[in-house]
C-alpha atoms as a PDB file:
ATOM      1  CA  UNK A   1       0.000   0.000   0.000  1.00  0.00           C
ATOM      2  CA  UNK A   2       1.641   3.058  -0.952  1.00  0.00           C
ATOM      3  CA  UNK A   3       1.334   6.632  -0.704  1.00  0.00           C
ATOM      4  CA  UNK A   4      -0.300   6.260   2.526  1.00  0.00           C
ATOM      5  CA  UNK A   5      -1.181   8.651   5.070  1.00  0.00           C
ATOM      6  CA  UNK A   6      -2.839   8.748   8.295  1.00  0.00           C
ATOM      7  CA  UNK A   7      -6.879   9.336   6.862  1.00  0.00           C
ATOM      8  CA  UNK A   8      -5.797   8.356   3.265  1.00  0.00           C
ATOM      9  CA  UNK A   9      -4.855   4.733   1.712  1.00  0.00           C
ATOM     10  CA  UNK A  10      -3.687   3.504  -1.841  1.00  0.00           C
ATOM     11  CA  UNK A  11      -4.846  -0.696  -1.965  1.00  0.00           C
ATOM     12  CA  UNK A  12      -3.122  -2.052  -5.031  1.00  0.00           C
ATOM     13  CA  UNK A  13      -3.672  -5.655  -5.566  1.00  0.00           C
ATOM     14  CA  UNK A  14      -2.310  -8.335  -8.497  1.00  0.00           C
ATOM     15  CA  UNK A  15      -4.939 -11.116  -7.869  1.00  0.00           C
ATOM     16  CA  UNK A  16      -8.207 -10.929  -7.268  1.00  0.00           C
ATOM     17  CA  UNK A  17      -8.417 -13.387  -4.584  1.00  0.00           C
ATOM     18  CA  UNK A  18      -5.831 -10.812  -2.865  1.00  0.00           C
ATOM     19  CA  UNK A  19      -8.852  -8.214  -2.797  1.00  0.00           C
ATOM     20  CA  UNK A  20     -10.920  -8.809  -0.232  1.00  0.00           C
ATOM     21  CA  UNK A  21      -7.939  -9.274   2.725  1.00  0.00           C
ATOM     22  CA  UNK A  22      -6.456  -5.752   1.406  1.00  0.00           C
ATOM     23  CA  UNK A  23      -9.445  -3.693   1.499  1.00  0.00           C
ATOM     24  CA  UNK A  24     -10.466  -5.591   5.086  1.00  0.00           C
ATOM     25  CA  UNK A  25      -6.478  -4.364   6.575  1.00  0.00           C
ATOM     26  CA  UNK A  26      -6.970  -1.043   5.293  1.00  0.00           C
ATOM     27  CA  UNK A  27     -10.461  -0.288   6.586  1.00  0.00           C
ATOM     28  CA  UNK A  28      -9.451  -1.907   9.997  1.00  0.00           C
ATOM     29  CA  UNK A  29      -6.398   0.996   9.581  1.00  0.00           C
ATOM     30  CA  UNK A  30      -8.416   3.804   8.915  1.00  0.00           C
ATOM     31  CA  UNK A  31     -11.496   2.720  11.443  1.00  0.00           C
ATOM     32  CA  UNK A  32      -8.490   2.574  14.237  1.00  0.00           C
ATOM     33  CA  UNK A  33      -7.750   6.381  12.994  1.00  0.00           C
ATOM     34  CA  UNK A  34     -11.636   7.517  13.127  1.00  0.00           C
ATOM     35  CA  UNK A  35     -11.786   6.050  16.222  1.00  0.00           C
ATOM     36  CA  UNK A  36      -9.068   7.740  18.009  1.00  0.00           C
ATOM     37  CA  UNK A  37     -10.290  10.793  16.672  1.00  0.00           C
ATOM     38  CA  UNK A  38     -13.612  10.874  15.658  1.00  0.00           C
ATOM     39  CA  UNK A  39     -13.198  11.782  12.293  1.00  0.00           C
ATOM     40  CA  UNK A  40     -15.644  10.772   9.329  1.00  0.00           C
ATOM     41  CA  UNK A  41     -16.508   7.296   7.929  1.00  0.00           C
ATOM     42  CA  UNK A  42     -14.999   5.668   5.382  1.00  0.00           C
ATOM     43  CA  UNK A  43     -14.743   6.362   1.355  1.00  0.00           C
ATOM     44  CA  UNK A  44     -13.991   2.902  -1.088  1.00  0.00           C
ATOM     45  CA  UNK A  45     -13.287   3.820  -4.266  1.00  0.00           C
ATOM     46  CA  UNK A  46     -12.422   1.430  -7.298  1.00  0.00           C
ATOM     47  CA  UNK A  47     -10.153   3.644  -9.705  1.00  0.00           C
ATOM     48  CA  UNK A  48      -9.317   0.326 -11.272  1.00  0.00           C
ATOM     49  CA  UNK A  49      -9.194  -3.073 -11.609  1.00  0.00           C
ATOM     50  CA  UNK A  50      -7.048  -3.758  -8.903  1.00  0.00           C
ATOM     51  CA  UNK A  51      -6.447  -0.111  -7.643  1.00  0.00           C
ATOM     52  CA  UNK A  52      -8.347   1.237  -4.952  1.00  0.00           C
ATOM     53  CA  UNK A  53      -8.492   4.025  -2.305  1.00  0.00           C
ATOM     54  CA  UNK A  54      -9.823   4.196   1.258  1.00  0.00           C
ATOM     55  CA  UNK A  55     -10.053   7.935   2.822  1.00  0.00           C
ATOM     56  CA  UNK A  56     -11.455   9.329   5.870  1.00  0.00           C
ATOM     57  CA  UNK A  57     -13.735  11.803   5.231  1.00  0.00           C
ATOM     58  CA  UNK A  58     -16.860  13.934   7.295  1.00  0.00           C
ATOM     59  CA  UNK A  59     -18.959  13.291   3.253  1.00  0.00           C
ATOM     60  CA  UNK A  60     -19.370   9.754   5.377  1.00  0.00           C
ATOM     61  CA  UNK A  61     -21.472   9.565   8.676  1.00  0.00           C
ATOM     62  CA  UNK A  62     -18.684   7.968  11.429  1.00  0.00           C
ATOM     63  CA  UNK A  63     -18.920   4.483  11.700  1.00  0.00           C
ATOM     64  CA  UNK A  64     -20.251   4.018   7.692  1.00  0.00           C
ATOM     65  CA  UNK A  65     -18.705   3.072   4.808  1.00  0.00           C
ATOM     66  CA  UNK A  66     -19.473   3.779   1.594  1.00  0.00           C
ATOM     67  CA  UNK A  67     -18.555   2.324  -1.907  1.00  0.00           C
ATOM     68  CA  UNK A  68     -17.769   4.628  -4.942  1.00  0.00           C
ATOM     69  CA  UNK A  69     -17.092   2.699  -8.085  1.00  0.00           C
END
């Protein structure tokens, strides 16, 4: 996962199968962060296949998560 900050996180994965673990660690990352700090729920989008990014943000109620394709 690079290019990773504190409420923002690149997923890049090379096998489908792969997907669904990534995308579980990072939310568990960022949920840790909105937790601590109260700060948003949680954006998913798909840029690609393979290519995703998790972000923090207040466009979420806390303790949501929504999917952008």
């Amino acid at each position: 996962m690079p290019q990773n900050s504190p409420r923002k996180l690149q997923v890049i994965v090379r096998r489908a199968s792969d997907t669904d673990f990534a995308l579980d660690s990072g939310v568990r990352k960022l949920q840790a962060v909105a937790l601590a700090g109260g700060a948003g729920g949680i954006l998913v989008t798909k840029h690609a296949p393979g290519r995703f990014s998790l972000e923090l943000t207040h466009d979420v109620p806390f303790g949501y998560i929504h999917e952008k394709a």
